[in-house]
PDB file of N, CA and C in Angstrom:
ATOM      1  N   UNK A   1     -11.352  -5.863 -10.506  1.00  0.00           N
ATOM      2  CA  UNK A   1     -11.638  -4.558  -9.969  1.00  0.00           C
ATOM      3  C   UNK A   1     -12.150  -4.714  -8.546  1.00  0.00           C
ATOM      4  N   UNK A   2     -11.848  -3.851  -7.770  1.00  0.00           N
ATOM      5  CA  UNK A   2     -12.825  -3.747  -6.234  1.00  0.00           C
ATOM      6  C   UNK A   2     -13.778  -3.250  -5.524  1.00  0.00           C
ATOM      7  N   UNK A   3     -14.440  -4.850  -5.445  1.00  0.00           N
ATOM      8  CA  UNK A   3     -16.234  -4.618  -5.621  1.00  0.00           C
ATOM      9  C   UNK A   3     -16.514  -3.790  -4.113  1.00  0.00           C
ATOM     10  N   UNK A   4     -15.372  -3.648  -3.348  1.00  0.00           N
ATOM     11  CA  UNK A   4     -15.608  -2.703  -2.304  1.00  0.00           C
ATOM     12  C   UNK A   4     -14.966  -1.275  -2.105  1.00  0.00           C
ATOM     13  N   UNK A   5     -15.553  -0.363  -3.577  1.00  0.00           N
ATOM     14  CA  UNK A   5     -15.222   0.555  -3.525  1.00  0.00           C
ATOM     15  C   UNK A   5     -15.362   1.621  -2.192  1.00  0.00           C
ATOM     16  N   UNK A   6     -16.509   1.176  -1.468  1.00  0.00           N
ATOM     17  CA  UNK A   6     -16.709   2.558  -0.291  1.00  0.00           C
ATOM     18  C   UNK A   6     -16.368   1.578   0.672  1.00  0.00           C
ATOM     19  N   UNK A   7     -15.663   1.040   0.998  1.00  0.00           N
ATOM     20  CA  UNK A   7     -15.377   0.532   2.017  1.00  0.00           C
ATOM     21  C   UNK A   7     -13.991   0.408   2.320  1.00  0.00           C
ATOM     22  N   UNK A   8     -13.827   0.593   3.580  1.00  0.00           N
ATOM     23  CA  UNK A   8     -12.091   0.463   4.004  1.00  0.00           C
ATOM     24  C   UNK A   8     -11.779  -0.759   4.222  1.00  0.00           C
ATOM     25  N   UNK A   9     -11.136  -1.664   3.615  1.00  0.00           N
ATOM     26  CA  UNK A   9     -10.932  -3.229   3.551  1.00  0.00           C
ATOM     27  C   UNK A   9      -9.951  -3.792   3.146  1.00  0.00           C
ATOM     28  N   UNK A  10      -9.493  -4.884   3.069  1.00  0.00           N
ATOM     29  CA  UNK A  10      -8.583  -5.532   2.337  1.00  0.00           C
ATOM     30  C   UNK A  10      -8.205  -6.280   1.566  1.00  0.00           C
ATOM     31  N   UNK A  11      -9.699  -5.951   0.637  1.00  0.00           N
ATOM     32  CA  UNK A  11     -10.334  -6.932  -0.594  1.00  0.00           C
ATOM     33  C   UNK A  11      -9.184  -6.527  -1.511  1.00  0.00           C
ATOM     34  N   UNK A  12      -8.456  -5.659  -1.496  1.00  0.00           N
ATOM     35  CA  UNK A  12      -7.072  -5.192  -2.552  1.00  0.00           C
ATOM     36  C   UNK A  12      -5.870  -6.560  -2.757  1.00  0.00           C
ATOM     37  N   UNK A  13      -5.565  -6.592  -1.465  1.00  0.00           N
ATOM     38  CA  UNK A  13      -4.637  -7.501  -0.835  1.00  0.00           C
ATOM     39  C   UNK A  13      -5.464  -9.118  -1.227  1.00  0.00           C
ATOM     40  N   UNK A  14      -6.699  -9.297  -0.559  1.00  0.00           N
ATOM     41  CA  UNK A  14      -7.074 -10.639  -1.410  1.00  0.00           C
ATOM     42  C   UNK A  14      -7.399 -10.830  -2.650  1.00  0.00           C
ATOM     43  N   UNK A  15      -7.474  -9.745  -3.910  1.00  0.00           N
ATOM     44  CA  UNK A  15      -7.214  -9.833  -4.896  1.00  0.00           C
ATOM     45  C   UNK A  15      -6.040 -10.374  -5.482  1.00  0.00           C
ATOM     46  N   UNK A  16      -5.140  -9.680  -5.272  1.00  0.00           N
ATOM     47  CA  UNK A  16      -3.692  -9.885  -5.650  1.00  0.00           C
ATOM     48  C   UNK A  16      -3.537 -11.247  -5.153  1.00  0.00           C
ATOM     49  N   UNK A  17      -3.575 -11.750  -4.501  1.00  0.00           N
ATOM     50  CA  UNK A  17      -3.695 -13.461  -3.585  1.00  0.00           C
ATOM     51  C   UNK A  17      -3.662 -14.431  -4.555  1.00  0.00           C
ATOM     52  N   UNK A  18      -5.565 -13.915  -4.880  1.00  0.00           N
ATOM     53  CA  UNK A  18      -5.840 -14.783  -6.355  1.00  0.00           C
ATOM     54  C   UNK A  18      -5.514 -14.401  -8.053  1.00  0.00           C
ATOM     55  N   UNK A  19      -4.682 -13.745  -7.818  1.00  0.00           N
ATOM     56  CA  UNK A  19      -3.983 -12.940  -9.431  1.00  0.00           C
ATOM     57  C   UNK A  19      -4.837 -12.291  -9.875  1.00  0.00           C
ATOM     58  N   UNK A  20      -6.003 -11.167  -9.491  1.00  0.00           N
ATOM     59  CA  UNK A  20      -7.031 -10.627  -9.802  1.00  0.00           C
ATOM     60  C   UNK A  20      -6.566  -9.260  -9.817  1.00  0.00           C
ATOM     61  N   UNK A  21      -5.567  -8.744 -10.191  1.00  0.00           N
ATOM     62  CA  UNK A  21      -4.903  -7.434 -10.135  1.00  0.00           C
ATOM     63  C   UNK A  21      -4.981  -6.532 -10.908  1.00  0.00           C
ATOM     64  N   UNK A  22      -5.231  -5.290 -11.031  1.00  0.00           N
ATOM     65  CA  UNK A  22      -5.578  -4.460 -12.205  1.00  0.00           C
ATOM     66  C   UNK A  22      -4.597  -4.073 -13.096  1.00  0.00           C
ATOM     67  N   UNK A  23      -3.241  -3.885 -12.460  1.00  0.00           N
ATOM     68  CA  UNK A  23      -2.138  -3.790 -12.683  1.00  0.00           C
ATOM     69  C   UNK A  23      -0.950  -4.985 -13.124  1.00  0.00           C
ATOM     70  N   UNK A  24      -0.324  -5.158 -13.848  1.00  0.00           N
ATOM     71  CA  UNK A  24       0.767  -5.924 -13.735  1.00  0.00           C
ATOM     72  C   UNK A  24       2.245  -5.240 -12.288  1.00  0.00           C
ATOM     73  N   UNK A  25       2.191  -4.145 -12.388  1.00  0.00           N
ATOM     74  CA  UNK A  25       2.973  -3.624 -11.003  1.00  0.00           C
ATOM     75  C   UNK A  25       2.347  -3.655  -9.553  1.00  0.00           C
ATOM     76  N   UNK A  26       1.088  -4.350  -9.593  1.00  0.00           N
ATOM     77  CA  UNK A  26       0.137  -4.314  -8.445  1.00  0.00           C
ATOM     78  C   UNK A  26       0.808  -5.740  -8.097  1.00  0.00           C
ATOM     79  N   UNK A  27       0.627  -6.831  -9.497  1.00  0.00           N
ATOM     80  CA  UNK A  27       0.824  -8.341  -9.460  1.00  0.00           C
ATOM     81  C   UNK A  27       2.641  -8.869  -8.914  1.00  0.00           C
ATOM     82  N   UNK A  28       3.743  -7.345  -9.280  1.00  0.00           N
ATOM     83  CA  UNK A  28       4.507  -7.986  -8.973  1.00  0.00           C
ATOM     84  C   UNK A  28       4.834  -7.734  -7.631  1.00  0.00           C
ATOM     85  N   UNK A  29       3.731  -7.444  -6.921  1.00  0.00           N
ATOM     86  CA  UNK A  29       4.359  -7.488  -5.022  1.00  0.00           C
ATOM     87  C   UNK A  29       4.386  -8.911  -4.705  1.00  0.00           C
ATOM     88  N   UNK A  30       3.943  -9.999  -5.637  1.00  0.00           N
ATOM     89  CA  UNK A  30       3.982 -11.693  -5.429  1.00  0.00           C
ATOM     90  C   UNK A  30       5.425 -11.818  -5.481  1.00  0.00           C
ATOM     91  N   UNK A  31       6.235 -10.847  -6.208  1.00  0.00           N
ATOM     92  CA  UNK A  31       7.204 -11.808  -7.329  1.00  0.00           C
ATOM     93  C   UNK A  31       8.447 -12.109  -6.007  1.00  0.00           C
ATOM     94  N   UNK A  32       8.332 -11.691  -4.804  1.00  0.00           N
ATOM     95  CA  UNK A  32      10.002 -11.050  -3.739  1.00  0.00           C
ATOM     96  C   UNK A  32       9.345 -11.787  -2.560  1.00  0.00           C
ATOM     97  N   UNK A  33       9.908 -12.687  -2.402  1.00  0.00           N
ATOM     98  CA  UNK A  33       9.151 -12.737  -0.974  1.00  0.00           C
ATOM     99  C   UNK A  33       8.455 -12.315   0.548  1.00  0.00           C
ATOM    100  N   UNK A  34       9.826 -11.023   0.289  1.00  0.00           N
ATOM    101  CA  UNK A  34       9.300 -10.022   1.332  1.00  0.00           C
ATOM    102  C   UNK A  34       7.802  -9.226   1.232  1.00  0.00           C
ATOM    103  N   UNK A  35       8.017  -9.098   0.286  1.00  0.00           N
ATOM    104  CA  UNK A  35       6.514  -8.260  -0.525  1.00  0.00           C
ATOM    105  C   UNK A  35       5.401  -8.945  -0.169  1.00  0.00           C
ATOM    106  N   UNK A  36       5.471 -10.678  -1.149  1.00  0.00           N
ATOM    107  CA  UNK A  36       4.759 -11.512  -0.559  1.00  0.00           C
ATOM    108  C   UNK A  36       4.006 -11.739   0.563  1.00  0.00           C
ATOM    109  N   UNK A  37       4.773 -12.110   1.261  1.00  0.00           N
ATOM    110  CA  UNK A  37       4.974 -12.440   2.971  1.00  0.00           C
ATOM    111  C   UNK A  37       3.486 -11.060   3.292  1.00  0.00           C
ATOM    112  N   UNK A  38       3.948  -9.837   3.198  1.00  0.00           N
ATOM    113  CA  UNK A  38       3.589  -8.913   3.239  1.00  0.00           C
ATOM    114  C   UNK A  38       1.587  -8.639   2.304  1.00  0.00           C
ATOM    115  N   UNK A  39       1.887  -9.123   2.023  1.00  0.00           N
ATOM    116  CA  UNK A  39       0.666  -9.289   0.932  1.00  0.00           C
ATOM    117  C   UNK A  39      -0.047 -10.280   1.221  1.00  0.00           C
ATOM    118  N   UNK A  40       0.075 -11.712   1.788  1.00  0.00           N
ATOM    119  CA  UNK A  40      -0.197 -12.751   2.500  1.00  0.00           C
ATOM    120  C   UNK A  40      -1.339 -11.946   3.563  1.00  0.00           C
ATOM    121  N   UNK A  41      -0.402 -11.909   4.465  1.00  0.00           N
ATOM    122  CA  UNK A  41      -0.622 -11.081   6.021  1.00  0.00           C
ATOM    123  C   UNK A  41      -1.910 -10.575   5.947  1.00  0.00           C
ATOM    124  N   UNK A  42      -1.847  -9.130   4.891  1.00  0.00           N
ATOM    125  CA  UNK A  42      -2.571  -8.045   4.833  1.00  0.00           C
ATOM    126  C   UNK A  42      -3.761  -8.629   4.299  1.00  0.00           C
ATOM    127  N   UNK A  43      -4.155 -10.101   3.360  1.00  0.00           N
ATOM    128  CA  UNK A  43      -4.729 -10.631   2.814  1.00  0.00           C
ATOM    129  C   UNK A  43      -5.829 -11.486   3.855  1.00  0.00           C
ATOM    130  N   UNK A  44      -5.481 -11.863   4.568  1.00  0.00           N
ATOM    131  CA  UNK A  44      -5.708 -12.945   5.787  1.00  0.00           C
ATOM    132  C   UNK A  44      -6.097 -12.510   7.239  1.00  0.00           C
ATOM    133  N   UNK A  45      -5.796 -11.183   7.220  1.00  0.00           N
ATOM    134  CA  UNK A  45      -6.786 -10.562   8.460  1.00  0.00           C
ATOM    135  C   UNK A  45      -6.097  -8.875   8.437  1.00  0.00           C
ATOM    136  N   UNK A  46      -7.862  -8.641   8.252  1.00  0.00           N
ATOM    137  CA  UNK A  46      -7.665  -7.491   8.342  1.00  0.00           C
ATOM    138  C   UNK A  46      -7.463  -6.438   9.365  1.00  0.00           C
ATOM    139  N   UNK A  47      -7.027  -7.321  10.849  1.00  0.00           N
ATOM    140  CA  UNK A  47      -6.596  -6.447  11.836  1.00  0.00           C
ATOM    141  C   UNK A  47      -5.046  -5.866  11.589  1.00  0.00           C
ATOM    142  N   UNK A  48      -4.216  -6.897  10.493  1.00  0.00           N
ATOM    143  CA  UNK A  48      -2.933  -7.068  10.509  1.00  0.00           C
ATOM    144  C   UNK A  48      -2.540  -5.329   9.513  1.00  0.00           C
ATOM    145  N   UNK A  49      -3.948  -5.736   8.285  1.00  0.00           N
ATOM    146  CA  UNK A  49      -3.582  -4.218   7.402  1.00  0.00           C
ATOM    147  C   UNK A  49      -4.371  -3.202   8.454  1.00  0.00           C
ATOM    148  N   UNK A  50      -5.006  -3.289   9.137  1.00  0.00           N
ATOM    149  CA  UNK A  50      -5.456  -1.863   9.643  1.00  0.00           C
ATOM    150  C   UNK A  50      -4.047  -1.172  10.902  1.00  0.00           C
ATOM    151  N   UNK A  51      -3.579  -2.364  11.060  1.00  0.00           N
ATOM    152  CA  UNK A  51      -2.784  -1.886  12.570  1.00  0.00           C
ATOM    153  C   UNK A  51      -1.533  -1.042  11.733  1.00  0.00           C
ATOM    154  N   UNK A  52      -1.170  -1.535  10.323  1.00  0.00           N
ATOM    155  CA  UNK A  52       0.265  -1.512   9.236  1.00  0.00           C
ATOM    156  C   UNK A  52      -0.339   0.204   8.928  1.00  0.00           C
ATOM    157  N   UNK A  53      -1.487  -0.093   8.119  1.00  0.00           N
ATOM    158  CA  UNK A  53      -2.433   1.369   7.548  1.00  0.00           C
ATOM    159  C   UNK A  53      -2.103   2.843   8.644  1.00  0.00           C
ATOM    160  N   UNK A  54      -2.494   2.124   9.900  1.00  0.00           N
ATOM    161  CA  UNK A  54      -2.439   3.393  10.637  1.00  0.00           C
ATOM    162  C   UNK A  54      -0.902   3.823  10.821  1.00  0.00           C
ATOM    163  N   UNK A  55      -0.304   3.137  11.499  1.00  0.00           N
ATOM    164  CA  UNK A  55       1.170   3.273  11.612  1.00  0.00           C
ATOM    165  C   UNK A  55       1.567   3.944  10.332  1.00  0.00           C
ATOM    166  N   UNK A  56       1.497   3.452   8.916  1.00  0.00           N
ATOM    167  CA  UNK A  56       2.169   4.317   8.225  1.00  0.00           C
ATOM    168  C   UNK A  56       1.520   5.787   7.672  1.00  0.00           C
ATOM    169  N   UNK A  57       0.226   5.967   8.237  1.00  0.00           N
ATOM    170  CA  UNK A  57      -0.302   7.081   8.345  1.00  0.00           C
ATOM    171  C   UNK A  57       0.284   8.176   9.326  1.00  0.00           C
ATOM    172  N   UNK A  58       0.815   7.773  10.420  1.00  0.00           N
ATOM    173  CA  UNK A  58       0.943   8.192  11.567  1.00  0.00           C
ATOM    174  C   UNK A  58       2.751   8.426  11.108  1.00  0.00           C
ATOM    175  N   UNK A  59       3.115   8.033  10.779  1.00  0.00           N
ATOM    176  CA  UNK A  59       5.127   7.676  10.061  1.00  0.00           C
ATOM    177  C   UNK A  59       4.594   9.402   9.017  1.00  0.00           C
ATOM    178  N   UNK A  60       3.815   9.170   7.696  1.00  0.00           N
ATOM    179  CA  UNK A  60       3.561  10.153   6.917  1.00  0.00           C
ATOM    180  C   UNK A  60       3.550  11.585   7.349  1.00  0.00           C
ATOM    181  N   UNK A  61       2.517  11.577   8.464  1.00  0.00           N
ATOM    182  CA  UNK A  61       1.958  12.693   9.038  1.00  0.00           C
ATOM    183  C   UNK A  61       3.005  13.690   9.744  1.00  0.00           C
ATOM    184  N   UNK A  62       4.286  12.737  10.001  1.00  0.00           N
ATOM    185  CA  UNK A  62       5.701  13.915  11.088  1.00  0.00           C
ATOM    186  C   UNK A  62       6.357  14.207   9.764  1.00  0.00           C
ATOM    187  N   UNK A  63       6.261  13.602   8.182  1.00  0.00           N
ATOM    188  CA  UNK A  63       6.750  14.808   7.052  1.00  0.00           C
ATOM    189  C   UNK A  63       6.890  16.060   7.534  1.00  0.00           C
ATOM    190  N   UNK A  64       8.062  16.507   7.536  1.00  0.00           N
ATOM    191  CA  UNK A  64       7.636  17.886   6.757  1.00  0.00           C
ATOM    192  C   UNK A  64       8.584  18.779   5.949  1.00  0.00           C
ATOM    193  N   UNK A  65       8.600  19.633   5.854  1.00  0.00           N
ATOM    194  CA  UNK A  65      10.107  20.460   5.371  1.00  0.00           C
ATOM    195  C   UNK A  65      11.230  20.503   5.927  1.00  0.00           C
ATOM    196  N   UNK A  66      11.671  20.501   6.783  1.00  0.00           N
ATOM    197  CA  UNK A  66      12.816  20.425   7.502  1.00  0.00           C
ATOM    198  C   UNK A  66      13.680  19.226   7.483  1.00  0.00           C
ATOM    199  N   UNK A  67      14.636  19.543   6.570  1.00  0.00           N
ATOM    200  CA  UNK A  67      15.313  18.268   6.094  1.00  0.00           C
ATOM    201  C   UNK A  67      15.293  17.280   4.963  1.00  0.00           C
ATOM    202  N   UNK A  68      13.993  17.438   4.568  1.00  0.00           N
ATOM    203  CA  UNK A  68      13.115  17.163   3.567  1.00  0.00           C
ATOM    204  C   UNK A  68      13.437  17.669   2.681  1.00  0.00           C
ATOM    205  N   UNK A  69      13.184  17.318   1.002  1.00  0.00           N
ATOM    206  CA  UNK A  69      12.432  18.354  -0.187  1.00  0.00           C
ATOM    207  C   UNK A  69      11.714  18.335  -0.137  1.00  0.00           C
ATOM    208  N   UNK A  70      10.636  19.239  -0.347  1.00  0.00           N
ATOM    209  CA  UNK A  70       9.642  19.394  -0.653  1.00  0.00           C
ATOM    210  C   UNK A  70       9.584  20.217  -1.989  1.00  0.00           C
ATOM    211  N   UNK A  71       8.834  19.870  -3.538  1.00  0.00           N
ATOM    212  CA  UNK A  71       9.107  20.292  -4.042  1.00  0.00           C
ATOM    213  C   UNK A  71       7.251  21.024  -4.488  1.00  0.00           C
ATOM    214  N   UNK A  72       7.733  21.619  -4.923  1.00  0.00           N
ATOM    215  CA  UNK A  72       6.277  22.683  -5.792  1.00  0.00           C
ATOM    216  C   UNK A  72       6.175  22.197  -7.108  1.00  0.00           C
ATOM    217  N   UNK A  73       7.009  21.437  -7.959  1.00  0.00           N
ATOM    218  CA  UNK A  73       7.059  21.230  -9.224  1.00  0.00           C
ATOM    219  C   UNK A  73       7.256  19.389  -9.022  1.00  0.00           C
ATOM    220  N   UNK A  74       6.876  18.547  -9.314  1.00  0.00           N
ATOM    221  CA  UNK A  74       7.310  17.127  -9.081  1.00  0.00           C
ATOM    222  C   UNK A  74       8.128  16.995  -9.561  1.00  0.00           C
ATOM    223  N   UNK A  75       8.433  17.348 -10.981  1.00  0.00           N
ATOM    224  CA  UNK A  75       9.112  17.095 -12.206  1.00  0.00           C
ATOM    225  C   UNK A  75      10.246  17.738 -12.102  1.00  0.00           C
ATOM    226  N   UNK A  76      10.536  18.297 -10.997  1.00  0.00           N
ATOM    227  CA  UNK A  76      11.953  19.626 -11.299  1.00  0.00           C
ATOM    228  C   UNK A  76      12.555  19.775  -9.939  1.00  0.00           C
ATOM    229  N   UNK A  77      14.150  19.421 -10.106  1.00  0.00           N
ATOM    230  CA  UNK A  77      14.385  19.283  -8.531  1.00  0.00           C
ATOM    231  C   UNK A  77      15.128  21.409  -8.468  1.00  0.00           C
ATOM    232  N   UNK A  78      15.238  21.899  -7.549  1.00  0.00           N
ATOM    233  CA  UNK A  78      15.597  23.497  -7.430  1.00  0.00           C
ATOM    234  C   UNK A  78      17.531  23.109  -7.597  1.00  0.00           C
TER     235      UNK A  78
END
């Protein structure tokens, strides 16, 4: 579990490192190398996940409807 719940960190990523995962679908980002590679990185300095974090915050944020689904129901496409 992660003993740094209030904190923004990348104790997630060095979990998974050492097979400390809560999940078995958490554990298989080891199994591909790309993933890996990726999980490594984010594990080993945390300038690497904060610079990744923001960027795909910043990718999220130009969502929107236009072009998009957006649905009201998850479960039900219109």
């Amino acid at each position: 579990m992660n003993s740094s719940t209030t904190a923004f960190d990348n104790i997630y990523y060095k979990m998974l490192m050492q097979g400390q995962s809560l999940f078995s679908t958490d554990q298989a980002l080891l199994a591909t190398p790309s993933t890996k590679k990726l999980v490594a990185k984010y594990a080993s300095t945390m300038e690497e996940y904060e610079r990744a974090f923001v960027k795909s915050m910043i990718k999220m944020s130009s969502i929107s409807g236009n072009g998009n689904e957006v649905r009201l129901n998850c479960r039900r496409v219109r």
